[in-house]
C-alpha atoms as a PDB file:
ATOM      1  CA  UNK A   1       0.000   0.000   0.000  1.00  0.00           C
ATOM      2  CA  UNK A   2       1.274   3.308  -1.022  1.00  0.00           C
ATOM      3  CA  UNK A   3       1.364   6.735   0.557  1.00  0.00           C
ATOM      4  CA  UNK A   4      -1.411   8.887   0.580  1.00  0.00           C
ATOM      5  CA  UNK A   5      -1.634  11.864  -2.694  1.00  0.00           C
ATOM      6  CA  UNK A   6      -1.046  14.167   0.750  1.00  0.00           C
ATOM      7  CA  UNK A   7       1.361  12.055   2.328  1.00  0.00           C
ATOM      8  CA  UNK A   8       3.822  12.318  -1.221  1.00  0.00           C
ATOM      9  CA  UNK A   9       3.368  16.572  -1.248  1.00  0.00           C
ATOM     10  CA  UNK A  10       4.209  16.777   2.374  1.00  0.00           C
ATOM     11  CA  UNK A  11       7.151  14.680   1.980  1.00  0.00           C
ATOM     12  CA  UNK A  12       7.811  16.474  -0.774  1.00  0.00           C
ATOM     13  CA  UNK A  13       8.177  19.995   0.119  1.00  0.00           C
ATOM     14  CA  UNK A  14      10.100  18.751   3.372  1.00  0.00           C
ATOM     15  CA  UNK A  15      12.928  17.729   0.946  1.00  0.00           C
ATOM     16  CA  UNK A  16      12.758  21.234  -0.724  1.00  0.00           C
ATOM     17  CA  UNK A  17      12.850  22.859   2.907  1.00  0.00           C
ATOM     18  CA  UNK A  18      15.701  20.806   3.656  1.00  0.00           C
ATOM     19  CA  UNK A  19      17.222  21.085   0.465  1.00  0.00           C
ATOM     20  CA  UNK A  20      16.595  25.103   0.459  1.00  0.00           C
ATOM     21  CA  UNK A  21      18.383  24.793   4.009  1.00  0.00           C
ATOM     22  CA  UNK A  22      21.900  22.655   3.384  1.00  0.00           C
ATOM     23  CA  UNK A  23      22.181  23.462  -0.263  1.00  0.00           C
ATOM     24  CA  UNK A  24      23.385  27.562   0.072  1.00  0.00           C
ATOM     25  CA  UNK A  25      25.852  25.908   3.122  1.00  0.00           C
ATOM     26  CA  UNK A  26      26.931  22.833   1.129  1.00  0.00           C
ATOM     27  CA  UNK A  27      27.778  25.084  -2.209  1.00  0.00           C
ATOM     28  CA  UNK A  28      29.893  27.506  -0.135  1.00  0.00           C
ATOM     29  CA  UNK A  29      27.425  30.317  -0.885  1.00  0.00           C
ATOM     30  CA  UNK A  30      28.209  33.200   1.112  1.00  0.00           C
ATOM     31  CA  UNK A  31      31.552  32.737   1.600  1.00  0.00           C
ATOM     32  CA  UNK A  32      34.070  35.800   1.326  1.00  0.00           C
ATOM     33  CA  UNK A  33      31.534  37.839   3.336  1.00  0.00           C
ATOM     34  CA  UNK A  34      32.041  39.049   6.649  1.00  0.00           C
ATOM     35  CA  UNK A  35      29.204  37.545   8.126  1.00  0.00           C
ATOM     36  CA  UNK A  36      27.924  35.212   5.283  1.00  0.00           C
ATOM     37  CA  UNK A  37      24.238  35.042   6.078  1.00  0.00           C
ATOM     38  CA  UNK A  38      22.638  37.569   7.541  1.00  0.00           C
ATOM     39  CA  UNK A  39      19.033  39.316   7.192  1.00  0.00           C
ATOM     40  CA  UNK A  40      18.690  41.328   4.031  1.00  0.00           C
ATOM     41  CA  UNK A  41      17.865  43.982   6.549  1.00  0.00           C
ATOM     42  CA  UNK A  42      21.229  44.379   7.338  1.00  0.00           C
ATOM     43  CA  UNK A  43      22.443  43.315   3.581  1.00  0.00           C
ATOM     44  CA  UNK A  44      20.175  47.090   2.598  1.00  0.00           C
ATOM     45  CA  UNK A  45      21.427  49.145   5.626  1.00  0.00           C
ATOM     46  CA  UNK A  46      25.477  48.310   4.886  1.00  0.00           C
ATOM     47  CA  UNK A  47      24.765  48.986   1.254  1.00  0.00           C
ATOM     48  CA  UNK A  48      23.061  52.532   2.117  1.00  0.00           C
ATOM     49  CA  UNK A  49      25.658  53.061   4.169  1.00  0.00           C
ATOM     50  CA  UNK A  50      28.472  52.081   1.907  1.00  0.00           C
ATOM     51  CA  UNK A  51      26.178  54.391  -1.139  1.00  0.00           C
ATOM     52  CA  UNK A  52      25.150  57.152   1.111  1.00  0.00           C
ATOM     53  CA  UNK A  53      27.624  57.418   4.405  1.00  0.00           C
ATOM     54  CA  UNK A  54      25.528  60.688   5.528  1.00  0.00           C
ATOM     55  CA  UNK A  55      21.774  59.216   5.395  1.00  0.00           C
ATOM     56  CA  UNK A  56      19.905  59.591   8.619  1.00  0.00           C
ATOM     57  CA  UNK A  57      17.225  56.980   9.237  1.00  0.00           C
ATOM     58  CA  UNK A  58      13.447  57.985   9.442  1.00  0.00           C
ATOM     59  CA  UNK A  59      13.102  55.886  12.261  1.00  0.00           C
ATOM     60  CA  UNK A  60      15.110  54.031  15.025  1.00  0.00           C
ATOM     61  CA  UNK A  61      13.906  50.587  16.085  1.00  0.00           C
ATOM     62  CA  UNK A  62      11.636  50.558  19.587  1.00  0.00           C
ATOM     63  CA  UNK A  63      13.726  47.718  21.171  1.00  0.00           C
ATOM     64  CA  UNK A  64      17.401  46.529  20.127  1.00  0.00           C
ATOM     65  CA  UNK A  65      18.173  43.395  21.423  1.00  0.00           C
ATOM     66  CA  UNK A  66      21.437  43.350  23.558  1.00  0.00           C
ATOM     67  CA  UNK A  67      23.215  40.760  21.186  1.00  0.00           C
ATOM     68  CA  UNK A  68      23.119  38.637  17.571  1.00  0.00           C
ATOM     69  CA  UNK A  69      22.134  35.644  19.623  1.00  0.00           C
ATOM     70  CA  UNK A  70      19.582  37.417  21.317  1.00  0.00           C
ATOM     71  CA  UNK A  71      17.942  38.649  18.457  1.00  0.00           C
ATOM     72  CA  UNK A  72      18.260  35.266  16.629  1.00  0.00           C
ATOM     73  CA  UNK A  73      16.207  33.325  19.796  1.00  0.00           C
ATOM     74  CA  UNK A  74      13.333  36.285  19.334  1.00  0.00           C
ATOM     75  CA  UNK A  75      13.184  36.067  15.787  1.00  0.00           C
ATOM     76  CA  UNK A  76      12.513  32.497  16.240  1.00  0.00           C
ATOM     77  CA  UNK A  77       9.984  32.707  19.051  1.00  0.00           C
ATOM     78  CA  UNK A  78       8.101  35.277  16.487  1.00  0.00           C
ATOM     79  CA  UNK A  79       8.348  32.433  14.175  1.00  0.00           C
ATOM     80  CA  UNK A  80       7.136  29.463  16.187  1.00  0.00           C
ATOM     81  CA  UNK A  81       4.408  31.556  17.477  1.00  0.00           C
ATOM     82  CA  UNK A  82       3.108  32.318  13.882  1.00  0.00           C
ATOM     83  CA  UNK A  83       3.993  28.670  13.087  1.00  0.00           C
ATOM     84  CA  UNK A  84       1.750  27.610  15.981  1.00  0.00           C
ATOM     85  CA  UNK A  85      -1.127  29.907  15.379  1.00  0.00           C
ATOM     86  CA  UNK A  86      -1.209  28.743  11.583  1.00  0.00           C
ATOM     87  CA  UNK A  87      -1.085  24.930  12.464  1.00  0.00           C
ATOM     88  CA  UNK A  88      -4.415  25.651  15.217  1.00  0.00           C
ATOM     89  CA  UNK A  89      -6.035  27.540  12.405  1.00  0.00           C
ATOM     90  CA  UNK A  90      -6.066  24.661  10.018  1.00  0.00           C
ATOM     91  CA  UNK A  91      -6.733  22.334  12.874  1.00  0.00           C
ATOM     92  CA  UNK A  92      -9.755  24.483  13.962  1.00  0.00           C
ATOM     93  CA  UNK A  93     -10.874  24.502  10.035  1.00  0.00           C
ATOM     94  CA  UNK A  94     -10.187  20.469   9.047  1.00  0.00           C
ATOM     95  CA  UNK A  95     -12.103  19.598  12.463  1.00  0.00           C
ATOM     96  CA  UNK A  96     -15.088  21.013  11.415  1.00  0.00           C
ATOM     97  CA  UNK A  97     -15.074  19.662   8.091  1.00  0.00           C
ATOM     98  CA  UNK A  98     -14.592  16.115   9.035  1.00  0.00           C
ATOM     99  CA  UNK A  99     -17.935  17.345  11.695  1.00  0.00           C
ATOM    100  CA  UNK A 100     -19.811  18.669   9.093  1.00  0.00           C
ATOM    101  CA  UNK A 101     -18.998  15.720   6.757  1.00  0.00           C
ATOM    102  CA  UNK A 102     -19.695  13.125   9.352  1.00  0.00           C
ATOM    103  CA  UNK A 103     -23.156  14.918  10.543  1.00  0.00           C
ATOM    104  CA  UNK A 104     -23.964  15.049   6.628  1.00  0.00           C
ATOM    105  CA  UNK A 105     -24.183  11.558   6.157  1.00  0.00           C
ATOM    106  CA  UNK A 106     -26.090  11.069   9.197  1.00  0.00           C
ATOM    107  CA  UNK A 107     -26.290   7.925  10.938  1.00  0.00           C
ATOM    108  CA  UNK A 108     -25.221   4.313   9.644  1.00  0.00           C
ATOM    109  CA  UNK A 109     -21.436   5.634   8.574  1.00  0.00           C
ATOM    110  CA  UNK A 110     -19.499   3.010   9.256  1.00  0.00           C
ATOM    111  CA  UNK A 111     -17.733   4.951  12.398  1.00  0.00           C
ATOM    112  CA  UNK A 112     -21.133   4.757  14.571  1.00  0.00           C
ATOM    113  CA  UNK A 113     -21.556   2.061  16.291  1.00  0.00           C
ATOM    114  CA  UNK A 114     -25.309   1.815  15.688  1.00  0.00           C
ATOM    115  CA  UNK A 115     -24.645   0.116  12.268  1.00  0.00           C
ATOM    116  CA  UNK A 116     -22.364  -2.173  13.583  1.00  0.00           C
ATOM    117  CA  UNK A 117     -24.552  -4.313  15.418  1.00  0.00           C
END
């Protein structure tokens, strides 16, 4: 028995995650640079700054985090939070499908136990 037409995507884009992951460290990409892969926030403000060494942000951030690694463990938090909101979303949403499909074909499905007998 094969996996499910689901089963193959999922499986699927994990090796593209993965692959999108290793690939840029496994091809040296990046290398030469001081730090090789940081935000493209910081890739536009060092090229301002190398175009324009006088420009004067419009703003200043509200909170700067006291160090790299610092700012890296936020970042992530921000991410699993959004990661974890998304996931209940979808769980909220398939739950009710699967109720509104199994209260649309009313009773003898074979999950109740009523036809069973």
């Amino acid at each position: 028995m094969g996996m499910s037409r689901n089963a193959k995507i999922n499986t699927l884009l994990l090796l593209v995650v993965a692959a999108l992951a290793v690939l840029p460290l496994a091809l040296g990409l990046g290398e030469g640079k001081e730090e090789p892969f940081t935000g493209a926030d910081a890739q536009a403000e060092a090229a301002i700054t190398e175009l324009r060494p006088d420009y004067e942000p419009w703003f200043t951030p509200l909170y700067e985090p006291p160090s790299g690694e610092i700012e890296s463990a936020l970042f992530a938090l921000q991410a699993a939070l959004g990661a974890g909101v998304l996931a209940y979303y979808f769980g909220v949403r398939r739950g009710r499908r699967q109720g509104a499909a199994a209260a649309a074909a009313g009773p003898g499905t074979p999950g109740d136990a009523r036809a069973e007998d």
